[in-house]
PDB file of N, CA and C in Angstrom:
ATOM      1  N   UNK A   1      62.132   4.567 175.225  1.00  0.00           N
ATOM      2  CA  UNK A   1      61.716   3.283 175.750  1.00  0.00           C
ATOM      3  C   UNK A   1      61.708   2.282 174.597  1.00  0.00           C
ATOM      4  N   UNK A   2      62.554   0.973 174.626  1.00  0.00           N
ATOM      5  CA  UNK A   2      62.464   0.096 173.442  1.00  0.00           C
ATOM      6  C   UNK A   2      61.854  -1.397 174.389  1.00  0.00           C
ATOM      7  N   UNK A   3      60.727  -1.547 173.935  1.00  0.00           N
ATOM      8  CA  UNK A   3      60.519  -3.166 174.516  1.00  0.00           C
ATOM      9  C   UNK A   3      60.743  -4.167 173.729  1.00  0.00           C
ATOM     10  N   UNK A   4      61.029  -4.825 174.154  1.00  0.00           N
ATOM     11  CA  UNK A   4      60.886  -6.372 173.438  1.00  0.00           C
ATOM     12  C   UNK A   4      60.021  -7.380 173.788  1.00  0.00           C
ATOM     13  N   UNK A   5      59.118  -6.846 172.241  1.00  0.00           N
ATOM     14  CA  UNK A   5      57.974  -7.767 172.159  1.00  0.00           C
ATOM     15  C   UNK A   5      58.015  -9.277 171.444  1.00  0.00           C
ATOM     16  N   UNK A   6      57.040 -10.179 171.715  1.00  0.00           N
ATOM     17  CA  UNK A   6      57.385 -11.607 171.022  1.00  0.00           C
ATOM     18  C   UNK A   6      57.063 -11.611 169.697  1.00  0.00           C
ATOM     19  N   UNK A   7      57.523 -12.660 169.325  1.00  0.00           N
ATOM     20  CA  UNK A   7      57.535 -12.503 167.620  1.00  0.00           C
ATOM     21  C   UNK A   7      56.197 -13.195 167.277  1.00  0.00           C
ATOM     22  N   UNK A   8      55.689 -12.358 166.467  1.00  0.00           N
ATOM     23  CA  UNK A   8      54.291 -13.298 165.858  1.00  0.00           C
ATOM     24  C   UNK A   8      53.963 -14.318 166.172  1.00  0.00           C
ATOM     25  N   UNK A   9      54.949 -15.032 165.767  1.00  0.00           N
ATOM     26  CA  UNK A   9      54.130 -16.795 165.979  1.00  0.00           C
ATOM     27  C   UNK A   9      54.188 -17.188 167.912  1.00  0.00           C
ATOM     28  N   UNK A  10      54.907 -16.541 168.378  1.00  0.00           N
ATOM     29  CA  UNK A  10      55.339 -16.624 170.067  1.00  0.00           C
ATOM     30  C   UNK A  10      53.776 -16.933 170.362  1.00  0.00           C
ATOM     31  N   UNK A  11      53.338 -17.710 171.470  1.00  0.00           N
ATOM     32  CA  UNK A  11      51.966 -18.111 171.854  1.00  0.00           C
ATOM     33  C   UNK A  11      51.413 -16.345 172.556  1.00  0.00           C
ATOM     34  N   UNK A  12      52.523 -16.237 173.735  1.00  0.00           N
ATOM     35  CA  UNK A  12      52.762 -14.868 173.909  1.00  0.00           C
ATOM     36  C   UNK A  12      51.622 -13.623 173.486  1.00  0.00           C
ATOM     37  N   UNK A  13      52.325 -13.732 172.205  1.00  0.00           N
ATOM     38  CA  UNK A  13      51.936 -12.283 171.807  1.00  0.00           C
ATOM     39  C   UNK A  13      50.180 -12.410 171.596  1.00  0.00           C
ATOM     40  N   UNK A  14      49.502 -13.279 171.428  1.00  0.00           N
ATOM     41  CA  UNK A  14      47.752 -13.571 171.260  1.00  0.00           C
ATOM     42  C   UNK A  14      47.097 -13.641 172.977  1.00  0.00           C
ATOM     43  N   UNK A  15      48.140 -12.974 173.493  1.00  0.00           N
ATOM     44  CA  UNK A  15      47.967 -12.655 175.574  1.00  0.00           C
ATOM     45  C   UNK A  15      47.459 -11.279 175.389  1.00  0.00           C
ATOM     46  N   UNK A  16      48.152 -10.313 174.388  1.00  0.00           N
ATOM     47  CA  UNK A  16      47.875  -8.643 175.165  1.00  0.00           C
ATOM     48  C   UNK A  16      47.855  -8.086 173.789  1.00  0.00           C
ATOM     49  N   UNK A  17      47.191  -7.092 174.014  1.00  0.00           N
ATOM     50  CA  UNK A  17      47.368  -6.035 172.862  1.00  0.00           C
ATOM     51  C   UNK A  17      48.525  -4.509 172.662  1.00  0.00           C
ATOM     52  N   UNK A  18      49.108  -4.736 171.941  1.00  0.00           N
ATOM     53  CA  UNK A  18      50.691  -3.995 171.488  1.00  0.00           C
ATOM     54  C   UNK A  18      50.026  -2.683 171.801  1.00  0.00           C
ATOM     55  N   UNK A  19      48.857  -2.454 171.514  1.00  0.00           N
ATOM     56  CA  UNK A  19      48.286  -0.879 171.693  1.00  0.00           C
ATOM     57  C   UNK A  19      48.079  -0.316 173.079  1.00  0.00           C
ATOM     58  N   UNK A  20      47.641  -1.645 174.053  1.00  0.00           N
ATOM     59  CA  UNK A  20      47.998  -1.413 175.258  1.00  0.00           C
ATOM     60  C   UNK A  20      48.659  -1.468 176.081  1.00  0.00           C
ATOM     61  N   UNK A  21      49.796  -2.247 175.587  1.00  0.00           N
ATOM     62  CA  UNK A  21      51.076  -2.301 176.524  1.00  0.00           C
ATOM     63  C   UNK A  21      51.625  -0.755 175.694  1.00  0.00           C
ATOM     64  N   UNK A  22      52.047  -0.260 174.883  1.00  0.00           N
ATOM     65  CA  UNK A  22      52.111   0.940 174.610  1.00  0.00           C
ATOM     66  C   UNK A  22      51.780   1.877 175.383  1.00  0.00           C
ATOM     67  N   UNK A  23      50.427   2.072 175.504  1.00  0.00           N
ATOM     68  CA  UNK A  23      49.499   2.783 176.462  1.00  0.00           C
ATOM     69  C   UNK A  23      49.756   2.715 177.901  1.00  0.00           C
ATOM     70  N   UNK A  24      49.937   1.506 178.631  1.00  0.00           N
ATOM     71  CA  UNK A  24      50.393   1.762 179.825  1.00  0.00           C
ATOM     72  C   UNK A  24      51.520   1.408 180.481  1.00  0.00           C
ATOM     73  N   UNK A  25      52.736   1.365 179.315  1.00  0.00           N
ATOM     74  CA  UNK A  25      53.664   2.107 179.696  1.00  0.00           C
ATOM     75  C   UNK A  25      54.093   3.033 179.417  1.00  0.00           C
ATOM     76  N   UNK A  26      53.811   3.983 178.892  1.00  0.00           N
ATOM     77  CA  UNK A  26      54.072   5.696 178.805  1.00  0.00           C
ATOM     78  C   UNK A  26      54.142   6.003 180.209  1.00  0.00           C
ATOM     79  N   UNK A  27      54.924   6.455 180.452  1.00  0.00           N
ATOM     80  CA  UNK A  27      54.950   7.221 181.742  1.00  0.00           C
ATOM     81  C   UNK A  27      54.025   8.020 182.525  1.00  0.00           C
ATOM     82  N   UNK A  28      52.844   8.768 181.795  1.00  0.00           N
ATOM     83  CA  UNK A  28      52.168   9.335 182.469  1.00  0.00           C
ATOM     84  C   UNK A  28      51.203   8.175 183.096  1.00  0.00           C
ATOM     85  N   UNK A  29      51.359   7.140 182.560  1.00  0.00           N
ATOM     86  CA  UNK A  29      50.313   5.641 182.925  1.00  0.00           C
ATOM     87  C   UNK A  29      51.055   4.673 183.960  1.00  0.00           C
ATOM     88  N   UNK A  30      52.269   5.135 184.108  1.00  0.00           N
ATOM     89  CA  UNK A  30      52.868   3.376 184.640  1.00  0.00           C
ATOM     90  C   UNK A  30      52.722   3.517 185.968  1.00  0.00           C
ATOM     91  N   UNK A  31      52.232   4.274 186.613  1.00  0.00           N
ATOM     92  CA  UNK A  31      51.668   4.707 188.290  1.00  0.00           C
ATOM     93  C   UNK A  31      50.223   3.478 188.441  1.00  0.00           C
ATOM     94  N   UNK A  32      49.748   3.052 187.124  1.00  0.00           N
ATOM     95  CA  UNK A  32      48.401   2.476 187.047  1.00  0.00           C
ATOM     96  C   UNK A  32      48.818   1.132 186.889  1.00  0.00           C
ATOM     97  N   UNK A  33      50.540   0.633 186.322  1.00  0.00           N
ATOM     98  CA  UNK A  33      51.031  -0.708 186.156  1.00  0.00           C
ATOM     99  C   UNK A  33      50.069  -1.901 187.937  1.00  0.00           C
ATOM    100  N   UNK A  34      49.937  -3.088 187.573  1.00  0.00           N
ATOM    101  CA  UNK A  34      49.873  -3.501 188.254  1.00  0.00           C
ATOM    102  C   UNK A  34      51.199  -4.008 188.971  1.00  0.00           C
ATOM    103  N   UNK A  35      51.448  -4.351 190.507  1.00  0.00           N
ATOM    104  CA  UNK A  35      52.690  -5.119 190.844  1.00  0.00           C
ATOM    105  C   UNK A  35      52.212  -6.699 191.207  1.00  0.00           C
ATOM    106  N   UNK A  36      53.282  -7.052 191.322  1.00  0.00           N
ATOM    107  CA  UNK A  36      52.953  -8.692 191.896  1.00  0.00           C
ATOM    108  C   UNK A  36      51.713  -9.067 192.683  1.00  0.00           C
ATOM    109  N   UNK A  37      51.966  -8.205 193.577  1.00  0.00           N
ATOM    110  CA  UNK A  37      50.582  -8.296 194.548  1.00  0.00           C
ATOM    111  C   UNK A  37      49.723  -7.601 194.582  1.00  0.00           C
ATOM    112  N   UNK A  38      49.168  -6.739 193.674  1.00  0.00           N
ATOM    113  CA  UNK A  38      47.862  -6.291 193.434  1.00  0.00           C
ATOM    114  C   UNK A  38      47.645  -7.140 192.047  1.00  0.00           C
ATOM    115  N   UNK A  39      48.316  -7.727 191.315  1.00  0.00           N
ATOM    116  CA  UNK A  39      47.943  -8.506 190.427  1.00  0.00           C
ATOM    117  C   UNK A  39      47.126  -9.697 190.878  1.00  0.00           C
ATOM    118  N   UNK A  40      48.151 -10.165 191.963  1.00  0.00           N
ATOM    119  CA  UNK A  40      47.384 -11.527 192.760  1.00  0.00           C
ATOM    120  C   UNK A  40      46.365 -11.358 193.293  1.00  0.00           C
ATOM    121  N   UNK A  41      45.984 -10.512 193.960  1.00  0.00           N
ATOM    122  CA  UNK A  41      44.821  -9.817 194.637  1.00  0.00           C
ATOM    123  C   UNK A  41      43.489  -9.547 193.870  1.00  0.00           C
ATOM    124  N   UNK A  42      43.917  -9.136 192.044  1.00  0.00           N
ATOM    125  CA  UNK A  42      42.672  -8.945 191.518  1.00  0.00           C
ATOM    126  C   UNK A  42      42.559 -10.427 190.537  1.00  0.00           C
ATOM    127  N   UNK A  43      43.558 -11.271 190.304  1.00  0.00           N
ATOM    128  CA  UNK A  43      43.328 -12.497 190.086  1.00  0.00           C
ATOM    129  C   UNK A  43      42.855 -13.340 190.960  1.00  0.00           C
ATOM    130  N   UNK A  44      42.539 -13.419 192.376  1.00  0.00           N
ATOM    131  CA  UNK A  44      42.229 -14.251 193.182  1.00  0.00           C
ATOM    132  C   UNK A  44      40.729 -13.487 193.761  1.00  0.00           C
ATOM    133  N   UNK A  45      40.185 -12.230 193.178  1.00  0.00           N
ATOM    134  CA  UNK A  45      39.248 -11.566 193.213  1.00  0.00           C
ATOM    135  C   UNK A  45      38.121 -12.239 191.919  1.00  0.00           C
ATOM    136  N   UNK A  46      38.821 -12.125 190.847  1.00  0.00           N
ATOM    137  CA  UNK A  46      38.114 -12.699 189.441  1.00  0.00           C
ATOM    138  C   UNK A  46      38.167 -14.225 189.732  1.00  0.00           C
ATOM    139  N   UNK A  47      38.744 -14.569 189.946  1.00  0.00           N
ATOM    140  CA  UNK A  47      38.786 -16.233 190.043  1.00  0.00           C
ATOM    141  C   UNK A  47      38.033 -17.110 190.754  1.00  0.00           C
ATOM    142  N   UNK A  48      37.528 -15.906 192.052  1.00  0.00           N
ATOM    143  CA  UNK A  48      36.312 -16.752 192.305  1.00  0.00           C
ATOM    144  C   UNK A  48      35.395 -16.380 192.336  1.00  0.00           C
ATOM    145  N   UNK A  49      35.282 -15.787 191.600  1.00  0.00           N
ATOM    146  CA  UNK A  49      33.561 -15.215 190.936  1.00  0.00           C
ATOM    147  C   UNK A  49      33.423 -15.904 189.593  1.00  0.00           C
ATOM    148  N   UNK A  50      34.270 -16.541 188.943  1.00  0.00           N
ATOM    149  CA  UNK A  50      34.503 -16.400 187.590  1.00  0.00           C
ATOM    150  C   UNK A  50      35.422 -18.285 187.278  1.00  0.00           C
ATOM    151  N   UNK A  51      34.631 -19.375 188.009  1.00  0.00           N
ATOM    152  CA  UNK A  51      34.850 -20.377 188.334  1.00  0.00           C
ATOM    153  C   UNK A  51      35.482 -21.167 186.865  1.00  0.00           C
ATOM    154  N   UNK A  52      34.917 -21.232 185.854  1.00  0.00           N
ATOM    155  CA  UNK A  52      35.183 -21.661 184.608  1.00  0.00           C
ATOM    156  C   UNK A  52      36.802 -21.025 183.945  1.00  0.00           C
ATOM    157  N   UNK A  53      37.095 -19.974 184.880  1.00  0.00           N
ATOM    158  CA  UNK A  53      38.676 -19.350 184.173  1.00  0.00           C
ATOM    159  C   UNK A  53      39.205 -20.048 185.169  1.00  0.00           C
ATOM    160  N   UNK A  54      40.453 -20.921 184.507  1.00  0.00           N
ATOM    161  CA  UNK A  54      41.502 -20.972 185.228  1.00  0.00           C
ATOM    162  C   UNK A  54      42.885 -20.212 185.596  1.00  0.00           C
ATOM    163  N   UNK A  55      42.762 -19.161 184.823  1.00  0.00           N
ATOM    164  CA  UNK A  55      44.104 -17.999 185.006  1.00  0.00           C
ATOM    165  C   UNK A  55      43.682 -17.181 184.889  1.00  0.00           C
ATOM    166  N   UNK A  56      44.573 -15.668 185.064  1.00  0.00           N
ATOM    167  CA  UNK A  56      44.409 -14.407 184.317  1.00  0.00           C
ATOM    168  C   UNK A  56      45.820 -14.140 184.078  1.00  0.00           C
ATOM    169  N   UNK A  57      45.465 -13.587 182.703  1.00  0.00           N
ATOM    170  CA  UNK A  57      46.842 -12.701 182.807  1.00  0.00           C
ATOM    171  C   UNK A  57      47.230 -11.440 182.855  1.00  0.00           C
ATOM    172  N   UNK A  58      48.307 -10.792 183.254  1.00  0.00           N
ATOM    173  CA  UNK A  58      48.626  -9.134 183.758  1.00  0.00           C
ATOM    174  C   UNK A  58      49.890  -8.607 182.813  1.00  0.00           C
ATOM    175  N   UNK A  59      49.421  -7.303 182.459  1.00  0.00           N
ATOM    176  CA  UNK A  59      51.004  -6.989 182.472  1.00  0.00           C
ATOM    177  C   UNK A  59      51.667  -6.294 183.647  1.00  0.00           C
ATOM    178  N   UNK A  60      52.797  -6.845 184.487  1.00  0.00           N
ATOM    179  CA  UNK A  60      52.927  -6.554 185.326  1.00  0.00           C
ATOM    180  C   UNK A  60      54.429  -5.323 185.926  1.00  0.00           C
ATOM    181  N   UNK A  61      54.708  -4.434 186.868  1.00  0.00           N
ATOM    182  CA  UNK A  61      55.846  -3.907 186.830  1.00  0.00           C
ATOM    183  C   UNK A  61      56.547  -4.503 187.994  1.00  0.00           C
ATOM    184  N   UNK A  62      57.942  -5.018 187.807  1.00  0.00           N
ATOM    185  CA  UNK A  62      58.578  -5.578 189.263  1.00  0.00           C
ATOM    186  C   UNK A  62      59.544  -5.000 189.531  1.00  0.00           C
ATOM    187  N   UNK A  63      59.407  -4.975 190.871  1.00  0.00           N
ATOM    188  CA  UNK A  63      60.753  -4.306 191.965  1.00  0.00           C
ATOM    189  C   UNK A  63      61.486  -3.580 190.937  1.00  0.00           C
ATOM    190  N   UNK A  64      62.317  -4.280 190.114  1.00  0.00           N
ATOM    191  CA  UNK A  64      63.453  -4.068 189.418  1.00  0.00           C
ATOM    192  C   UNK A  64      62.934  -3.292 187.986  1.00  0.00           C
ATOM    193  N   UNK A  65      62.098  -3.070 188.024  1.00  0.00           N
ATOM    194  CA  UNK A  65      61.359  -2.455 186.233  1.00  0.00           C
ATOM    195  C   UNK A  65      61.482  -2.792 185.789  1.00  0.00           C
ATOM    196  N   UNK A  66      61.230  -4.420 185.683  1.00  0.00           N
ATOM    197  CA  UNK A  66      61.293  -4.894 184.365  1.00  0.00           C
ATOM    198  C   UNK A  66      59.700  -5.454 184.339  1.00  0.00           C
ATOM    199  N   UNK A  67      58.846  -5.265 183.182  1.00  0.00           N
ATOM    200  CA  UNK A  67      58.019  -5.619 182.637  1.00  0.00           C
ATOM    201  C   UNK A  67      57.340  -6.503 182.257  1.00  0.00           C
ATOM    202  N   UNK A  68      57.132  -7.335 183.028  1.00  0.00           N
ATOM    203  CA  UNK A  68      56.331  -9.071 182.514  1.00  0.00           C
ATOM    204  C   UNK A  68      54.865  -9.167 182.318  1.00  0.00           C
ATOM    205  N   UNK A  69      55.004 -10.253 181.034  1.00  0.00           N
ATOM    206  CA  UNK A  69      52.873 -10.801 180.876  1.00  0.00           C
ATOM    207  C   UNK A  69      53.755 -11.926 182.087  1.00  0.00           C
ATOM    208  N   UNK A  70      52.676 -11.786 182.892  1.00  0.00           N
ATOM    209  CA  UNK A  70      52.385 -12.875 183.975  1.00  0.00           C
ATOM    210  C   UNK A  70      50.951 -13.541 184.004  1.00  0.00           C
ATOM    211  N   UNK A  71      50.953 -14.964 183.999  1.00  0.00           N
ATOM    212  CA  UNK A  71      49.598 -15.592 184.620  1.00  0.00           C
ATOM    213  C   UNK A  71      49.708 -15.966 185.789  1.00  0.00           C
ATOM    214  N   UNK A  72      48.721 -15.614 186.396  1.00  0.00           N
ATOM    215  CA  UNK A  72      48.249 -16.036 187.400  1.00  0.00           C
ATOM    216  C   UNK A  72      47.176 -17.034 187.860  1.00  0.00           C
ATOM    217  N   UNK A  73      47.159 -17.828 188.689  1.00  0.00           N
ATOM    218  CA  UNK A  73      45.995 -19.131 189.233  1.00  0.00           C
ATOM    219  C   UNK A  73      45.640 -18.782 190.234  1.00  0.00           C
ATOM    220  N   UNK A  74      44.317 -19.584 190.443  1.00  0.00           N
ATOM    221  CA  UNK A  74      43.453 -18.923 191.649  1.00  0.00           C
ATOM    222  C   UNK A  74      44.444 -19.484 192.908  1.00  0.00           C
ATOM    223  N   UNK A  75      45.065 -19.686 193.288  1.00  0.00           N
ATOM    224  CA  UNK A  75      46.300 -19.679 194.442  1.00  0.00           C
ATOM    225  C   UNK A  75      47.072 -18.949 194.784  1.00  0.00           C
ATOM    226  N   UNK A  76      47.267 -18.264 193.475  1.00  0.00           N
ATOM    227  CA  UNK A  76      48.198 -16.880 193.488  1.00  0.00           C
ATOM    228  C   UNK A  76      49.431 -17.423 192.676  1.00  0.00           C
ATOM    229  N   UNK A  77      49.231 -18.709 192.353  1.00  0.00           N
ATOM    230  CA  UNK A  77      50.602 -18.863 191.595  1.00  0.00           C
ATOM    231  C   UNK A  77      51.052 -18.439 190.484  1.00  0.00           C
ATOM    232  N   UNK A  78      52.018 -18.474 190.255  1.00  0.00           N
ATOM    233  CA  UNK A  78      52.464 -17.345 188.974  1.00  0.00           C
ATOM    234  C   UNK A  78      53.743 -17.382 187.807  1.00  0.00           C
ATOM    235  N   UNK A  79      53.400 -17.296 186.625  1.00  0.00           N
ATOM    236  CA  UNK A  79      54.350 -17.783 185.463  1.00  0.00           C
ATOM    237  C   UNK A  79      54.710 -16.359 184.853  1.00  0.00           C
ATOM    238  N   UNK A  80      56.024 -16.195 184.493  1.00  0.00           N
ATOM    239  CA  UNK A  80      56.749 -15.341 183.608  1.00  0.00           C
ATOM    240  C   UNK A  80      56.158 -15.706 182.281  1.00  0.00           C
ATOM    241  N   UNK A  81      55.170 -14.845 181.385  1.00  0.00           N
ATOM    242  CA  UNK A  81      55.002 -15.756 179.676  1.00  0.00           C
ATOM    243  C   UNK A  81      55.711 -14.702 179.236  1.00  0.00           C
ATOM    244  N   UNK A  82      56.039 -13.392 179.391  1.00  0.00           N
ATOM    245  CA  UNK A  82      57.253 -12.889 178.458  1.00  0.00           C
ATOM    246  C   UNK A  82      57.585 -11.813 179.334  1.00  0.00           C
ATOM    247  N   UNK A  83      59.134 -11.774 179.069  1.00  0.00           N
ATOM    248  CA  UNK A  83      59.684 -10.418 179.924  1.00  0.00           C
ATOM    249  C   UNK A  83      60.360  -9.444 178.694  1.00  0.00           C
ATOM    250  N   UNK A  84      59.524  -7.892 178.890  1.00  0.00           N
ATOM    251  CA  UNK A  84      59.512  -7.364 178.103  1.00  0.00           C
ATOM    252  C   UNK A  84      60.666  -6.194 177.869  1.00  0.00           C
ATOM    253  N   UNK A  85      61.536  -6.396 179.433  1.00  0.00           N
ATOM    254  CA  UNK A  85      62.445  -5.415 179.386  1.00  0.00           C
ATOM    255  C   UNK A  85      62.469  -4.896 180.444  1.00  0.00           C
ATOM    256  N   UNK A  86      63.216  -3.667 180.927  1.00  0.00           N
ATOM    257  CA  UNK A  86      63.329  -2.479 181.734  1.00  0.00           C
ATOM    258  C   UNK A  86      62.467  -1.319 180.940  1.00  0.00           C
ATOM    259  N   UNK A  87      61.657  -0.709 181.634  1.00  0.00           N
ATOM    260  CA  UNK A  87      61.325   0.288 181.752  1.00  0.00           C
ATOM    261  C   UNK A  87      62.076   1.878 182.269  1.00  0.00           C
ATOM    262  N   UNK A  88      62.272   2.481 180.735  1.00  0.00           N
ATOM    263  CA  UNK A  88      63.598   3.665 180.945  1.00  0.00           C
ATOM    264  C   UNK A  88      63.019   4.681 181.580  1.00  0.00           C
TER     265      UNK A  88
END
């Protein structure tokens, strides 16, 4: 598995920790990946309990395996901040 992570200065990379995107994508973990819509579901869960955040962000797995930090807004709307690859 090779990802491509952002480069230091990328705003990006101060979103997630390298130790845990590591961690849950190992394979015995990526059953626990969030998808699009359980992402939205627990962002629109936190968001309104939690009035002062305006986003969350996920690392997320899509249709296609590829790997995105996504934010999310309490609407459900939703931004690509880095796509990290396919998942082998």
């Amino acid at each position: 598995m090779s990802l491509s992570l952002p480069s230091a200065s990328h705003p990006a990379r101060d979103l997630f920790d390298v130790a845990h995107l590591a961690q849950v994508a190992a394979p015995e973990n990526r059953a626990k990946l969030h998808t699009l819509i359980s992402a939205k579901a627990s962002a629109k869960a936190f968001l309104s309990t939690n009035t002062l955040a305006k986003s969350v962000v996920f690392i997320v797995i899509r249709a296609d395996g590829h790997l995105h930090l996504m934010q999310i807004g309490p609407k459900g709307g939703h931004k690509v901040l880095w796509d990290f690859g396919v998942l082998a």
